[in-house]
Protein backbone atom coordinates (compact mmCIF):
# COMPACT_ATOMS: atom_id res chain seq x y z
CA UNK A 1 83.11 68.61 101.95
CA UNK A 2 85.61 70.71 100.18
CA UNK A 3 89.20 70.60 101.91
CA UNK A 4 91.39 73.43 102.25
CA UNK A 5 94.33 75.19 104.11
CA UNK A 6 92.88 78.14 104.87
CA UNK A 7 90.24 80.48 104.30
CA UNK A 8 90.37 84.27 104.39
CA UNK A 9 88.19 86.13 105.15
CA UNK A 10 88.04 90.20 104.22
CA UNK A 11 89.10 91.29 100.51
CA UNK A 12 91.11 94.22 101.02
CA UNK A 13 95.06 94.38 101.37
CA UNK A 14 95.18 92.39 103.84
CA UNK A 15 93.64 89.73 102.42
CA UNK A 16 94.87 89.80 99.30
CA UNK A 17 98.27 90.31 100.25
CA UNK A 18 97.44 87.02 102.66
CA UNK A 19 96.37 85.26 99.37
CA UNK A 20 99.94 85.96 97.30
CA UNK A 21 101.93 84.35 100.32
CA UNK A 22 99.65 81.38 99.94
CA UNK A 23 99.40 81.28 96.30
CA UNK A 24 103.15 81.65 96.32
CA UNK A 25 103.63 78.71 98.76
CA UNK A 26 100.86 76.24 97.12
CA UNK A 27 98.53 76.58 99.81
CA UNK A 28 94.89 75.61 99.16
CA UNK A 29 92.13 78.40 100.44
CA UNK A 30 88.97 80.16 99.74
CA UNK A 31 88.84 83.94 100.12
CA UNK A 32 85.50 85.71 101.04
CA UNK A 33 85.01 89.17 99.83
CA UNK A 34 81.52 90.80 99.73
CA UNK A 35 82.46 93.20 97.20
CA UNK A 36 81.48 95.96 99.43
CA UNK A 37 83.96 99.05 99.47
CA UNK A 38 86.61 98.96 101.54
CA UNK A 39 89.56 101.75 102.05
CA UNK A 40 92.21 99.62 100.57
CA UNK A 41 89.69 100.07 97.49
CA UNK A 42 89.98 103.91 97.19
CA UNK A 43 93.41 104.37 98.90
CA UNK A 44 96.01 106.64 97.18
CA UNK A 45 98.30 103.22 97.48
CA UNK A 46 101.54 105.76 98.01
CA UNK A 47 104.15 103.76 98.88
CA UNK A 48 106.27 106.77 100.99
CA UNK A 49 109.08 105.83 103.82
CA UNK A 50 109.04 109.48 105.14
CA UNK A 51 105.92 110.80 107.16
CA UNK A 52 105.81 114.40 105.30
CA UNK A 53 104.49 116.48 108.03
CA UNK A 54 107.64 116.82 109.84
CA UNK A 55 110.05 114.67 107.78
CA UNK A 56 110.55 111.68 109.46
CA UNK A 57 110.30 108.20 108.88
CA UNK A 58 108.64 105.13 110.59
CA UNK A 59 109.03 101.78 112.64
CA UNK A 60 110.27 99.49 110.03
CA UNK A 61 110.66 101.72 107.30
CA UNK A 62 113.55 100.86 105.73
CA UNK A 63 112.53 96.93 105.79
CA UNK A 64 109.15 97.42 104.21
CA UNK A 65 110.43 99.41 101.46
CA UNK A 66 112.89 97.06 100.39
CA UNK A 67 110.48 93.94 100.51
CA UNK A 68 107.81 96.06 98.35
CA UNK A 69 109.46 95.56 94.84
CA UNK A 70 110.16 91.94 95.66
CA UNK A 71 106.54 91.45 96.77
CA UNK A 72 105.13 92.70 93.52
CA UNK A 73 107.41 91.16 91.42
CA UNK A 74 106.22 87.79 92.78
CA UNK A 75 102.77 88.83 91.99
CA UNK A 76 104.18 89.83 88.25
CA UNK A 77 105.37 86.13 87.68
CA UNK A 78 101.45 85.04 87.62
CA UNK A 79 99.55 87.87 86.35
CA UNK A 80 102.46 89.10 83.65
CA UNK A 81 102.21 93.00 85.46
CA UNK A 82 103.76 94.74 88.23
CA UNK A 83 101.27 97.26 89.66
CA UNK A 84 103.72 99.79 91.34
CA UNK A 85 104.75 102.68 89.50
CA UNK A 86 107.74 104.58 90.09
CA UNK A 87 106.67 107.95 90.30
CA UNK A 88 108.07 109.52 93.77
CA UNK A 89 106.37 112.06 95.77
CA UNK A 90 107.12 116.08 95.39
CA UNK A 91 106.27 117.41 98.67
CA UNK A 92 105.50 120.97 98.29
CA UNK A 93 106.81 123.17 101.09
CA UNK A 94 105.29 125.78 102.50
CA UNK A 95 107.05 127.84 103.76
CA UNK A 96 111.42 128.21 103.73
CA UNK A 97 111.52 126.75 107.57
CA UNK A 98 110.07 123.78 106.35
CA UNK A 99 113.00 123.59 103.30
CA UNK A 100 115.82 124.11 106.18
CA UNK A 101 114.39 121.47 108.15
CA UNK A 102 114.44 118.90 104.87
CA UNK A 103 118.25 119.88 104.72
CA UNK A 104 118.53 119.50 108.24
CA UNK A 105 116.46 115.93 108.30
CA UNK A 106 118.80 114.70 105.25
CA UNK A 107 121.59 114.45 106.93
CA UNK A 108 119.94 111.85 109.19
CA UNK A 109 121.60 108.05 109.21
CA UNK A 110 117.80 107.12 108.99
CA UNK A 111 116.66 109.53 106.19
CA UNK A 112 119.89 110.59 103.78
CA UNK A 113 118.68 107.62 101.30
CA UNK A 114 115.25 108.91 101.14
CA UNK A 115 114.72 113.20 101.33
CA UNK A 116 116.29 114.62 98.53
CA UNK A 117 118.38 117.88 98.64
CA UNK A 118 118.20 118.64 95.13
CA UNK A 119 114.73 120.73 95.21
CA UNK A 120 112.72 121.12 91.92
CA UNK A 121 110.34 123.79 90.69
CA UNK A 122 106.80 122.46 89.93
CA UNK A 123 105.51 123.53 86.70
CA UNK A 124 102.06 123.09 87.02
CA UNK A 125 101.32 124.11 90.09
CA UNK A 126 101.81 126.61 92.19
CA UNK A 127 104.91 125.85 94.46
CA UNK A 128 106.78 128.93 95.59
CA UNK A 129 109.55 127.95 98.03
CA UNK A 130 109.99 124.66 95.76
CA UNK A 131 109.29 121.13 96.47
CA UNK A 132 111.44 117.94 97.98
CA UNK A 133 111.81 115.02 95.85
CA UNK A 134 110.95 111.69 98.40
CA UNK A 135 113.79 108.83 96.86
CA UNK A 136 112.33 106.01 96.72
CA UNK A 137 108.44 106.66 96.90
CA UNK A 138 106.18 105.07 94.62
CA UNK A 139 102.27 103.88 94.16
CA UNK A 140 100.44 101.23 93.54
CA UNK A 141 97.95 101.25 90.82
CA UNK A 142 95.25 100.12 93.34
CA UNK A 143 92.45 100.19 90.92
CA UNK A 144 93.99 97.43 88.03
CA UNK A 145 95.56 95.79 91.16
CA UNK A 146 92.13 94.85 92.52
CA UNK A 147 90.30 94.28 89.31
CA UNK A 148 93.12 92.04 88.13
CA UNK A 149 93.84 90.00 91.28
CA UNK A 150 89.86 89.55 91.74
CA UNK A 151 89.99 88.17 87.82
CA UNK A 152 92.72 86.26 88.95
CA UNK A 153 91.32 84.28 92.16
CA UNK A 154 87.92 83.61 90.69
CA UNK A 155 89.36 82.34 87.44
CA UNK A 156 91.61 79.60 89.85
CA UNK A 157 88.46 78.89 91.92
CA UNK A 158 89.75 80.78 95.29
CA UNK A 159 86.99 83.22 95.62
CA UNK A 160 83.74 83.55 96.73
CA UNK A 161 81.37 87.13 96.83
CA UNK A 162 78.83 85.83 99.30
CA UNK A 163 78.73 87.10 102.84
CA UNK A 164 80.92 85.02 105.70
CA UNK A 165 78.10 83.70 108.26
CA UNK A 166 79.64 84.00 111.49
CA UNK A 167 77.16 81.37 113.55
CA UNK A 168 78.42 79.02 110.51
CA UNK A 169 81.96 78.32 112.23
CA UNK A 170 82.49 74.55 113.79
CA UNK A 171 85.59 76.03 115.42
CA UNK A 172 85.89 72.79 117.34
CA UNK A 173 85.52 70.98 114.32
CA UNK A 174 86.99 72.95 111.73
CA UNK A 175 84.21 73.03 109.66
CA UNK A 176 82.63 76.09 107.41
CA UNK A 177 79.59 75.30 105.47
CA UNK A 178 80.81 72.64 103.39
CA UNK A 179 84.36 73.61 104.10
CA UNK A 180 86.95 71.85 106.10
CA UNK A 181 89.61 74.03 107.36
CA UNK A 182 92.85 73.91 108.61
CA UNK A 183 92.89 77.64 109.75
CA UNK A 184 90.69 80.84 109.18
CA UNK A 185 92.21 84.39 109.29
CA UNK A 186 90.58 87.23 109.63
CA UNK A 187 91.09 89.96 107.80
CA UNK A 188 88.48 92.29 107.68
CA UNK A 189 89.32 95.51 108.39
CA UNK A 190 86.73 97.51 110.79
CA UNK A 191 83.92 94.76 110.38
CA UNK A 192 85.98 93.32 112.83
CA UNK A 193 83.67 94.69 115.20
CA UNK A 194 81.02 92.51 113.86
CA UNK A 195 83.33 89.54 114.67
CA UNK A 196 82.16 87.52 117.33
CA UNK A 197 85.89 85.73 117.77
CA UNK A 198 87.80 89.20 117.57
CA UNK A 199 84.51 91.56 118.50
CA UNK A 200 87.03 93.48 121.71
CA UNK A 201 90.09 94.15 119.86
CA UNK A 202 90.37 97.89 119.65
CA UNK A 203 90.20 98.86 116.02
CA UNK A 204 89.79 102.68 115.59
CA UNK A 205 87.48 103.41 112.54
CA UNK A 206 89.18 106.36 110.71
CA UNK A 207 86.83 107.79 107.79
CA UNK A 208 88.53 108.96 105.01
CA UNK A 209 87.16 111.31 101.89
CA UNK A 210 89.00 111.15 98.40
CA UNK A 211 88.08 112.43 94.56
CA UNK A 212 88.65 111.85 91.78
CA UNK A 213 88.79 115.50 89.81
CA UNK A 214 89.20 116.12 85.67
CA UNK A 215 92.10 118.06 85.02
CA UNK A 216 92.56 119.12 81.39
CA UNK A 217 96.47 120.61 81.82
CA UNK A 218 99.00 118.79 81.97
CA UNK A 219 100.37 118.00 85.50
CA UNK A 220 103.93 117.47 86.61
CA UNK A 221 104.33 113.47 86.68
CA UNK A 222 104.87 113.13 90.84
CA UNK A 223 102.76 112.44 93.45
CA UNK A 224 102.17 115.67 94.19
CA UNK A 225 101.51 116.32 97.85
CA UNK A 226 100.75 119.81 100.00
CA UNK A 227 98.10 119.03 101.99
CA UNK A 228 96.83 115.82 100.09
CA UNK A 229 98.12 113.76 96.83
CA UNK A 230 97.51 114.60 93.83
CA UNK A 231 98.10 111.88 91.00
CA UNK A 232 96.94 111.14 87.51
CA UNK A 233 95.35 108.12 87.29
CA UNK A 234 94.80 107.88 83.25
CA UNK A 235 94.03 110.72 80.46
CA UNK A 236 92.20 113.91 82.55
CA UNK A 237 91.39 111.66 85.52
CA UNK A 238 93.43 112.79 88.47
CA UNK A 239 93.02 111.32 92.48
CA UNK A 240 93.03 113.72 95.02
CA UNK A 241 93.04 112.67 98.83
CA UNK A 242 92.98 112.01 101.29
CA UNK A 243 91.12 113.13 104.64
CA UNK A 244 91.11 111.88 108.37
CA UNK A 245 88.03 111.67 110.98
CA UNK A 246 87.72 109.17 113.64
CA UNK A 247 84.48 110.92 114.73
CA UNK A 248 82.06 110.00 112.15
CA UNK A 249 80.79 106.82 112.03
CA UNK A 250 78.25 107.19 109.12
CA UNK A 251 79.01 106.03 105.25
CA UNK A 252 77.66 109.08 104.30
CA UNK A 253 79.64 111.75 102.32
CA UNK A 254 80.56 114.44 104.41
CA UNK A 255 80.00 117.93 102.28
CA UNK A 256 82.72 119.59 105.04
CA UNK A 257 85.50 116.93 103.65
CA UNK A 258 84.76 117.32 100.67
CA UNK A 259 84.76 121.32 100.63
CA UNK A 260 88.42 120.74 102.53
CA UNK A 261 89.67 118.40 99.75
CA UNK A 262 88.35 121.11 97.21
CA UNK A 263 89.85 124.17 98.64
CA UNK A 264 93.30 122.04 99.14
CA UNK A 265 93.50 121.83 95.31
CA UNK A 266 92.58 125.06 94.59
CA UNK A 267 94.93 126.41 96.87
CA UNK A 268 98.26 125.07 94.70
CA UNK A 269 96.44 124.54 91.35
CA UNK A 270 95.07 127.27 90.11
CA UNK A 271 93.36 126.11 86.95
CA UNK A 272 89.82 124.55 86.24
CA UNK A 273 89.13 121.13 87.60
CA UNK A 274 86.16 119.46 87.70
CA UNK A 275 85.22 116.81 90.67
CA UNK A 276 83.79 113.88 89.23
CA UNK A 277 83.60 111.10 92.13
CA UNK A 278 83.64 111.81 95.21
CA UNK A 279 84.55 108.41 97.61
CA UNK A 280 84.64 107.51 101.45
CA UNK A 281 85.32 104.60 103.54
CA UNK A 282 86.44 103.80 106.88
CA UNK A 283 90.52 102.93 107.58
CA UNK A 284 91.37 100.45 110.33
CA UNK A 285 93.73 101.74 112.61
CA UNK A 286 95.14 101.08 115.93
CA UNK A 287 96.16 103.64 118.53
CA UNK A 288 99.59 102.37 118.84
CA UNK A 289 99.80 102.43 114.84
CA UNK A 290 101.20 98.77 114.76
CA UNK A 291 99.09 96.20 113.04
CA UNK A 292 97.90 93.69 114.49
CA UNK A 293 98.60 89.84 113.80
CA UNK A 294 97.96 86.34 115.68
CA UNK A 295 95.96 84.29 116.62
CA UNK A 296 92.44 83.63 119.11
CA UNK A 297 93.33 82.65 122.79
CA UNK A 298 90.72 80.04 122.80
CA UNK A 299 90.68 78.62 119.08
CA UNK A 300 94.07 77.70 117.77
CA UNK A 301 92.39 77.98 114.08
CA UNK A 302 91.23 80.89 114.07
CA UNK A 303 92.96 83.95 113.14
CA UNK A 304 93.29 87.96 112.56
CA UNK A 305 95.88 90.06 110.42
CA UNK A 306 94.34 93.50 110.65
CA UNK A 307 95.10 97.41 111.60
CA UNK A 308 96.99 98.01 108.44
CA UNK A 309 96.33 102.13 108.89
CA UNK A 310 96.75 104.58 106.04
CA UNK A 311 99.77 102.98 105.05
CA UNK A 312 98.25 99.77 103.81
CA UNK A 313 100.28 99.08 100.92
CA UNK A 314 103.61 99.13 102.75
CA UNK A 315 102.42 97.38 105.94
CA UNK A 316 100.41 94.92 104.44
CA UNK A 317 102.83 93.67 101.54
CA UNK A 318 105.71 93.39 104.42
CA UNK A 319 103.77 92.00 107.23
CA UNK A 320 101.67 89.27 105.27
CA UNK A 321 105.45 87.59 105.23
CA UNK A 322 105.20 87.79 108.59
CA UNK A 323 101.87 85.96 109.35
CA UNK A 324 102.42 83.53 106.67
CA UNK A 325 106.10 82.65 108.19
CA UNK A 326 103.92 82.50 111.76
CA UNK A 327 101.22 80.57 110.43
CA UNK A 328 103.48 77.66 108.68
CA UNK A 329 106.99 78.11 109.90
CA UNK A 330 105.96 79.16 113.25
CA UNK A 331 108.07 81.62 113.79
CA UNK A 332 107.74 84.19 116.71
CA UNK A 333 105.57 87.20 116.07
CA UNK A 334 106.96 90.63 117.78
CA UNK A 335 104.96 90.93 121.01
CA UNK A 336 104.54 94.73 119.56
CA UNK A 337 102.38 93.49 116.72
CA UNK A 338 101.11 90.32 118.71
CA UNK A 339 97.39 90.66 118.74
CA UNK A 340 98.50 88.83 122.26
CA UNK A 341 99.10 92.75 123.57
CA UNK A 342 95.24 93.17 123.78
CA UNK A 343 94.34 89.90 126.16
């Protein structure tokens, strides 16, 4: 019987994010991941404090932001990179209300470190009443991110590709396979609903669509957003994304996303591209937007840390503290994140 702390299971940012916190506190676990896509796999990974349809920002904006670059220099000390790169986000405006309402929204307690009044003039793309310059902002190189921190857990014996088996779990016993646990945490995204432990908490599958286009001109070196980002990725390979649609509940590509994405380009870049992938997977969210951490009402083992939303990066770096500091320190969870709020 192997013996370990915990085991995760789900390998998106969640549980990977999970992982660090336990790496970084000498914790023994095993993390499942069935290498099946997830969104935190083809996310955009921007890293933004200001929602950009009507310049605002968000519950716990300002402390997320500031734990990000401590986060991933934790991971740095370990794999000898930091994955975030400090290009900020040119919102395009589209009309000249929109630019008097950026003035307007700067002047906010909650917002003056973050919108910048200083507009710019895009080169590369078309951008006629200018574009606002989001302080701050950033990305995370999602794709090296994964492929590096994968390398890194199965190299130090903490990962496993095969599928978690449900009817496997001794709860009572704390036993998995040939694995004795102390506690299991869930974090699995919208195969939660699969979950026989966490099978009636309300995650709302939210299908996104992204590409990845060839762009032979050179591109202004942002995170370029009008209707979706737009980001260079390495040489001619640019990511553009990303849609919403909590109606569809197939994998399938969706040719009316795709045309959407596609016209959204065109619309501000006026040169050839070329789309070369197109990708879709399903984002967990949560109807009151907050994640959603804790533990089962019946089984004080068993876990969930889920509900991360489109901004995955942000909420899942700062609130994978927060379950570790439950977990071990047990220290309070806010009833607004509590997955306590759906019992």
């Amino acid at each position: 019987m192997v013996q370990v702390d915990y085991i995760i299971v789900g390998g998106g940012f969640a549980g990977l994010f999970l992982a660090h916190q336990l790496l970084k506190n000498n914790k023994s676990f095993v993390l499942f991941s069935n290498n099946r896509t997830s969104a935190s796999h083809i996310s955009a990974g921007v890293c933004n404090p200001v929602i950009l349809k009507r310049f605002s920002t968000f519950w716990k904006s300002e402390e997320q932001m500031r734990f990000l670059q401590t986060f991933f220099s934790e991971i740095e000390i370990y794999t000898s990179k930091n994955y975030l790169i400090n290009e900020p986000v040119a919102r395009i405006f589209h009309n000249e209300s929109e630019k008097i309402q950026w003035i307007k929204n700067s002047n906010k307690e909650s917002l003056k470190s973050y919108l910048n009044s200083n507009f710019i003039k895009l080169k590369s793309v078309e951008n006629d009443f200018e574009t606002g310059l989001v302080n701050n902002s950033c990305r995370l190189d999602v794709e090296n991110f994964f492929i590096d921190f994968y390398d890194y857990l199965e190299i130090n014996g903490n990962l496993t590709s095969e599928d978690f088996d449900y009817d496997n779990i001794d709860a009572m016993n704390s036993q998995y396979k040939n694995y004795q646990f102390k506690k299991i945490v869930f974090c699995e995204g919208v195969s939660i609903k699969d979950n026989p432990y966490f099978d009636n908490i309300p995650i709302l599958p939210n299908k996104g669509h992204c590409l990845e286009v060839k762009i032979d001109e050179t591109i202004d070196p942002y995170i370029i957003k009008k209707k979706h980002f737009l980001f260079s990725l390495s040489d001619n390979r640019f990511y553009y994304g990303g849609t919403y649609d909590r109606l569809d509940e197939t994998s399938d590509i969706n040719q009316e996303f795709v045309d959407e994405l596609e016209n959204g380009l065109k619309e501000f870049y006026k040169n050839d591209f070329t789309t070369t992938k197109i990708k879709t997977a399903f984002r967990a969210t949560v109807d009151d937007r907050k994640p959603i951490l804790g533990t089962h009402p019946d089984f004080q083992n068993l876990h969930i840390f889920n509900g991360l939303g489109a901004r995955g990066v942000l909420n899942g770096t700062y609130f994978s503290k927060i379950m570790f500091d439950y977990l071990e320190n047990q220290i309070e969870i806010d009833s607004d994140i509590d997955v306590k709020r759906f019992y």
